[in-house]
C-alpha atoms as a PDB file:
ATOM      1  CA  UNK A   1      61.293   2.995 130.776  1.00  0.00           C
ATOM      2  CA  UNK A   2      58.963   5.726 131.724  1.00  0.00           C
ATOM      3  CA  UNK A   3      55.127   5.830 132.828  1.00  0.00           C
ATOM      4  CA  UNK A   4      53.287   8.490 131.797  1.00  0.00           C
ATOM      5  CA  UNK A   5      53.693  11.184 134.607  1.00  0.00           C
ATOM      6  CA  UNK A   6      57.697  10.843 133.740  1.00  0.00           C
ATOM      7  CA  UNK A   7      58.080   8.376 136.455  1.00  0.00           C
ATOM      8  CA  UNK A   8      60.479   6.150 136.554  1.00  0.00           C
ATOM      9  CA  UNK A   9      59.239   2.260 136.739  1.00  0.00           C
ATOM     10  CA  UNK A  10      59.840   0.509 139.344  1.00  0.00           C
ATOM     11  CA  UNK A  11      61.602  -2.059 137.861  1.00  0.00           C
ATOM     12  CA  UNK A  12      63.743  -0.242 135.527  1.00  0.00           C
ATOM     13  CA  UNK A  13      64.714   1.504 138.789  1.00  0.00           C
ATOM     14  CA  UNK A  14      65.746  -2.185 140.395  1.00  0.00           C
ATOM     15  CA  UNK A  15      67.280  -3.144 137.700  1.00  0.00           C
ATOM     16  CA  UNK A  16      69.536  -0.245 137.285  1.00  0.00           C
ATOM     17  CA  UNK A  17      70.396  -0.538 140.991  1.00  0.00           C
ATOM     18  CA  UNK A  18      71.323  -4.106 140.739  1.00  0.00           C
ATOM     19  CA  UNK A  19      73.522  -3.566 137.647  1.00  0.00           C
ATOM     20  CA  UNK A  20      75.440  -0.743 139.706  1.00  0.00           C
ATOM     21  CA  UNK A  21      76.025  -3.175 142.408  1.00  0.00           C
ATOM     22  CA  UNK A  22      77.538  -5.739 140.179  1.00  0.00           C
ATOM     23  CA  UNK A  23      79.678  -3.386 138.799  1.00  0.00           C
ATOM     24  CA  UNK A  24      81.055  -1.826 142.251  1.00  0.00           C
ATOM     25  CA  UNK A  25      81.488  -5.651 143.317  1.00  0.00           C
ATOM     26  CA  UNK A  26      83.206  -6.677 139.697  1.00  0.00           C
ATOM     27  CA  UNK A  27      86.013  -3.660 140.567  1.00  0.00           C
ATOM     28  CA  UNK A  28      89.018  -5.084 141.695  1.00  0.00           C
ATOM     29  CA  UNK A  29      91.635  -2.829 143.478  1.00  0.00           C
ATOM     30  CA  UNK A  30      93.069  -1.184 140.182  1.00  0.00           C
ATOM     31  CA  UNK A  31      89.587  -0.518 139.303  1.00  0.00           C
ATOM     32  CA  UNK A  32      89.093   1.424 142.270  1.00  0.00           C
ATOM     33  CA  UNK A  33      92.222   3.100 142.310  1.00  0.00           C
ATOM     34  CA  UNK A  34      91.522   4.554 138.552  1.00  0.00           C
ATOM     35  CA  UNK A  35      87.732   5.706 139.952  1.00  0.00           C
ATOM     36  CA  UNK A  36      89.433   8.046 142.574  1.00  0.00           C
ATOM     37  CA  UNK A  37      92.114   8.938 140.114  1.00  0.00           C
ATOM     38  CA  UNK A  38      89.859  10.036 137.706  1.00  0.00           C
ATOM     39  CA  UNK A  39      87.163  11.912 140.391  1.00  0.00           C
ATOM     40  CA  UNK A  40      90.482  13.389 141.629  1.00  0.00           C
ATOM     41  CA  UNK A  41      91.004  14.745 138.544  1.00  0.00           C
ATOM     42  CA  UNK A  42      88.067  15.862 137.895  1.00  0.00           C
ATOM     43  CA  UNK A  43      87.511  17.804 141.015  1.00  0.00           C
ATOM     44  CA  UNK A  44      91.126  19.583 140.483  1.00  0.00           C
ATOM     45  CA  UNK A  45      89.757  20.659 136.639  1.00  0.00           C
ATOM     46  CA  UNK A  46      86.690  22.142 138.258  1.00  0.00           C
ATOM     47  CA  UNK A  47      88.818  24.109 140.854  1.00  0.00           C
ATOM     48  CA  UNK A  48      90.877  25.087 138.386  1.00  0.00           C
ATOM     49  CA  UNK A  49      88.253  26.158 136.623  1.00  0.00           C
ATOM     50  CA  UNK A  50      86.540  28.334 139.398  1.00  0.00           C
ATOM     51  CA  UNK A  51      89.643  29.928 140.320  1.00  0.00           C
ATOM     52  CA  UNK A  52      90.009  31.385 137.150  1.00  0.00           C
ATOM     53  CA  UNK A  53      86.651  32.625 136.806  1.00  0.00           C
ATOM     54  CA  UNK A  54      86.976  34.387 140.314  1.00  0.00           C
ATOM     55  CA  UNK A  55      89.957  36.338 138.920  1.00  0.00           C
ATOM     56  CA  UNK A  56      88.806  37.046 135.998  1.00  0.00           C
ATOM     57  CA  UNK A  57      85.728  38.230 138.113  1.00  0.00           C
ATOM     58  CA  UNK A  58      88.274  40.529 140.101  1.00  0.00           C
ATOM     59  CA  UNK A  59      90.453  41.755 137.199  1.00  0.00           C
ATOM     60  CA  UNK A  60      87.354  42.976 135.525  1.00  0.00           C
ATOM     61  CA  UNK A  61      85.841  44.904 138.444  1.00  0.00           C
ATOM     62  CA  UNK A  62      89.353  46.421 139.042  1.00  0.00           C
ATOM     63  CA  UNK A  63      89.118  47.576 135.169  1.00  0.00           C
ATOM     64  CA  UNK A  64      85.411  48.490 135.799  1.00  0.00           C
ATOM     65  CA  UNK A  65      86.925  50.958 138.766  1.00  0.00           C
ATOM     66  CA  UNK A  66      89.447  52.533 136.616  1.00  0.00           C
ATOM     67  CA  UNK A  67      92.157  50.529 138.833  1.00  0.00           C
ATOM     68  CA  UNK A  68      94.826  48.857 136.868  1.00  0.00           C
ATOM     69  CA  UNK A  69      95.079  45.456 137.225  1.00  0.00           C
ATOM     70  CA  UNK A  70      98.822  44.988 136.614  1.00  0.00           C
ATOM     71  CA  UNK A  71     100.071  42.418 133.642  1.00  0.00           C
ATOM     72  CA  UNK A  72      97.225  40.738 132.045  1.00  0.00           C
ATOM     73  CA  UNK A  73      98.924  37.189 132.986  1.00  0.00           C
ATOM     74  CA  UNK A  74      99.781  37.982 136.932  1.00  0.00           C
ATOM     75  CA  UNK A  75      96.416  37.034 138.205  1.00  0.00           C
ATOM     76  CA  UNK A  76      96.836  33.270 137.050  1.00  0.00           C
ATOM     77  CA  UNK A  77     100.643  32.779 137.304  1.00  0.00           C
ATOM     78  CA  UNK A  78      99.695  31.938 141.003  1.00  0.00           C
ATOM     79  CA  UNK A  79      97.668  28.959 140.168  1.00  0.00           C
ATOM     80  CA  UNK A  80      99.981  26.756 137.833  1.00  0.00           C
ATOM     81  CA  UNK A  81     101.335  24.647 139.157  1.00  0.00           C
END
């Protein structure tokens, strides 16, 4: 699959490009709509995800400063939805 140098081969490289072109032409519209639904998803897990790091980020800096941060669950009763 590999030369030496960690290359890809050329034609492992073709091949794989022609296999993902049969697949995007095989989807039919439910197939499509279930790729967005799950990149959707996805995306909104890894926002999620960020958001709470960020105030976790914040609440800790506040403790760090001798500021009180208010109720431990405040910061992330914002974000549910």
């Amino acid at each position: 699959m590999y030369l030496d140098d960690g290359v890809l081969r050329p034609d492992v490289g073709a091949k794989l490009m022609e296999t993902l072109i049969r697949l995007v032409e095989a989807l039919e519209f439910w197939g499509w709509i279930t790729v967005i639904a799950i990149a959707a998803l996805t995306i909104e897990g890894i926002v999620k995800v960020k958001r709470m790091k960020i105030k976790h980020a914040e609440r800790m800096a506040k403790i760090e400063h001798g500021i009180d941060p208010g109720k431990e669950s405040e910061a992330y009763e914002e974000d549910e939805v």
